[in-house]
C-alpha atoms as a PDB file:
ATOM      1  CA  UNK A   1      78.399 118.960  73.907  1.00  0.00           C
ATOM      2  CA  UNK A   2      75.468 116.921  74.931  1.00  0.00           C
ATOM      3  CA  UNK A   3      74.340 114.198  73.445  1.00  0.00           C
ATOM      4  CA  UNK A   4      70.361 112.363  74.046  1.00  0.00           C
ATOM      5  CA  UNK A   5      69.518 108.603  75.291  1.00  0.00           C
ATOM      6  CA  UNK A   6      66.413 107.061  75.334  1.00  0.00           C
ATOM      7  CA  UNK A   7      65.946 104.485  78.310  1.00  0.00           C
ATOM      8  CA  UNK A   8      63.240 102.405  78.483  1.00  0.00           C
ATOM      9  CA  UNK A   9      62.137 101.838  82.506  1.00  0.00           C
ATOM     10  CA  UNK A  10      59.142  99.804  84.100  1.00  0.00           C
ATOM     11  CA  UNK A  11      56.090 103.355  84.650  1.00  0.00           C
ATOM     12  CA  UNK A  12      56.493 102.217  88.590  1.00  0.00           C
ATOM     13  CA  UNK A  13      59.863 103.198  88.197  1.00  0.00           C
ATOM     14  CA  UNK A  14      59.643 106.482  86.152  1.00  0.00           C
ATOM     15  CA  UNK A  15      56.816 107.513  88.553  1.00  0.00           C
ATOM     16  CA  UNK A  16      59.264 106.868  92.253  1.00  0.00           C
ATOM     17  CA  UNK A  17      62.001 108.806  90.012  1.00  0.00           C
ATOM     18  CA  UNK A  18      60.082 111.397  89.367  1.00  0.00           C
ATOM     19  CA  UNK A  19      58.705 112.008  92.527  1.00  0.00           C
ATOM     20  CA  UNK A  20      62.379 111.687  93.907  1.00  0.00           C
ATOM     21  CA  UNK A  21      63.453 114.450  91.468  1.00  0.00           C
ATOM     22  CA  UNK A  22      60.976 116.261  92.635  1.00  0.00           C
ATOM     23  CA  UNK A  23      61.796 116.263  96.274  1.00  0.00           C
ATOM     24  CA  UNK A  24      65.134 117.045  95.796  1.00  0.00           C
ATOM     25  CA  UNK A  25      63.621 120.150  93.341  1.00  0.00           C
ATOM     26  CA  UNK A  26      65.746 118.335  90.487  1.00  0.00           C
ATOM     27  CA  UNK A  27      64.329 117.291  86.718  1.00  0.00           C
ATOM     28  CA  UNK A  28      64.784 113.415  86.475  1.00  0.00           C
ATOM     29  CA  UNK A  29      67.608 113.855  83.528  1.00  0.00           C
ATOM     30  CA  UNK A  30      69.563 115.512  86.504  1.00  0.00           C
ATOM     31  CA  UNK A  31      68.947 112.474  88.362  1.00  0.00           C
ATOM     32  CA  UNK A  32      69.815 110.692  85.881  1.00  0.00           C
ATOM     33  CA  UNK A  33      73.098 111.899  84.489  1.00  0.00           C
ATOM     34  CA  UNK A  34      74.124 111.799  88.784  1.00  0.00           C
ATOM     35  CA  UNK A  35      73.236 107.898  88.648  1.00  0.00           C
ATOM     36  CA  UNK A  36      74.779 107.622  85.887  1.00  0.00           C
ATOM     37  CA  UNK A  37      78.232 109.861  86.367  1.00  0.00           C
ATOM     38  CA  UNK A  38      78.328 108.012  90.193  1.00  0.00           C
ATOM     39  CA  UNK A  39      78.192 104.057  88.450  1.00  0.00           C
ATOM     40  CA  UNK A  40      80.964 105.371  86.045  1.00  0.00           C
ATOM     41  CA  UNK A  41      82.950 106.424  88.783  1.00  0.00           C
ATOM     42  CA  UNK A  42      82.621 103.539  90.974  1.00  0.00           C
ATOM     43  CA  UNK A  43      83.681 101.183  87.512  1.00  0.00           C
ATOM     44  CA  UNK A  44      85.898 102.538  86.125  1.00  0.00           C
ATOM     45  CA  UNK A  45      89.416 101.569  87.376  1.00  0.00           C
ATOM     46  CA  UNK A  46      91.481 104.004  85.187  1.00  0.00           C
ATOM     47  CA  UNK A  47      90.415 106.839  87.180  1.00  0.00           C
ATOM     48  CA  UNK A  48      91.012 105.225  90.221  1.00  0.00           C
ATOM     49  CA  UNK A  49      94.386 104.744  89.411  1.00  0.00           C
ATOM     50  CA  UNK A  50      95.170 107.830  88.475  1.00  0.00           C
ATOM     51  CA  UNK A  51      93.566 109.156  91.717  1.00  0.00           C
ATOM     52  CA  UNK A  52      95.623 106.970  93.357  1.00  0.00           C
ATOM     53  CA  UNK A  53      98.635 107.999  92.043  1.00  0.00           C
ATOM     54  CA  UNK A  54      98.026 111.467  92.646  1.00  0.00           C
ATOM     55  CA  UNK A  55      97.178 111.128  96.174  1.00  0.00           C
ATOM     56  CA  UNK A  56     100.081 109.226  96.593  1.00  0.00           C
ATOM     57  CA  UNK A  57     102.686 111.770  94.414  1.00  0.00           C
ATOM     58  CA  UNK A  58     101.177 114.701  96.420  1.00  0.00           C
ATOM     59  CA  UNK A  59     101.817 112.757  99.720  1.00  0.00           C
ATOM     60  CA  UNK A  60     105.399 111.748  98.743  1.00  0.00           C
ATOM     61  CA  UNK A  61     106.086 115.448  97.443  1.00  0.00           C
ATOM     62  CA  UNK A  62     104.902 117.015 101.301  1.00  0.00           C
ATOM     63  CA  UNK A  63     107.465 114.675 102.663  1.00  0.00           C
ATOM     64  CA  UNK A  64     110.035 115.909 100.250  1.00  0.00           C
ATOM     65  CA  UNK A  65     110.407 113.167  98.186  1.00  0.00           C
ATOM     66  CA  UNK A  66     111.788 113.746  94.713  1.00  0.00           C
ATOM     67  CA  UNK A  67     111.282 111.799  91.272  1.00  0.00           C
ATOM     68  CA  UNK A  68     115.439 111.540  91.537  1.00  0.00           C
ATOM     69  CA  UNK A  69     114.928 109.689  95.014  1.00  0.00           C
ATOM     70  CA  UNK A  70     111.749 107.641  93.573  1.00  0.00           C
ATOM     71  CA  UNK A  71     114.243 106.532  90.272  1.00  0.00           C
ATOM     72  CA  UNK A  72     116.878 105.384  92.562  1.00  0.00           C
ATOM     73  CA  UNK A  73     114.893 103.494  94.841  1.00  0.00           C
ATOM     74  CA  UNK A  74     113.527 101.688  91.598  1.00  0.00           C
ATOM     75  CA  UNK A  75     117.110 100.966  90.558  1.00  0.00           C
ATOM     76  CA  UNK A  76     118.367  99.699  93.391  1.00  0.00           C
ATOM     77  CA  UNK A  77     115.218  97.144  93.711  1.00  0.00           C
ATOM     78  CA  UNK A  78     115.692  95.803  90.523  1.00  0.00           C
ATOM     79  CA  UNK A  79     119.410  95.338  90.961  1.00  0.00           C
ATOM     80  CA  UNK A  80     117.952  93.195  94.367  1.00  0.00           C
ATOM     81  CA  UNK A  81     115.515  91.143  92.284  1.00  0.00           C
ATOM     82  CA  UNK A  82     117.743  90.803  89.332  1.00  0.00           C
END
């Protein structure tokens, strides 16, 4: 489901956007939602987290690292620091 959002921008603005959209044959709510969608991306630190800890399971699973290996490693660093 979509949802609309009224922005209010400077008319110099608007009228470089919309001649950008145009050269890249998109509408300016295309442009839009990519500027938007991009800044989100860039901010928001959950999902780079979890990116990071999926590049970083699927790089310890090729090596053949298991979640029983990863839990003992834990353990035994704890018992180190405890």
């Amino acid at each position: 489901m979509t949802t609309q959002m009224i922005v209010r921008i400077d008319e110099g603005v608007k009228n470089r956007l919309n001649r950008l959209a145009r050269l890249e044959g998109k509408t300016t709510s295309e442009i839009v939602r990519e500027l938007i969608e991009e800044r989100i991306k860039e901010r928001d630190i959950g999902a780079y987290v979890d990116d990071l800890w999926n590049r970083i399971g699927r790089k310890l699973k090729s090596k053949g690292v298991t979640a029983a290996i990863i839990d003992k490693a834990v353990k035994e660093a704890r018992k180190k620091q405890g």
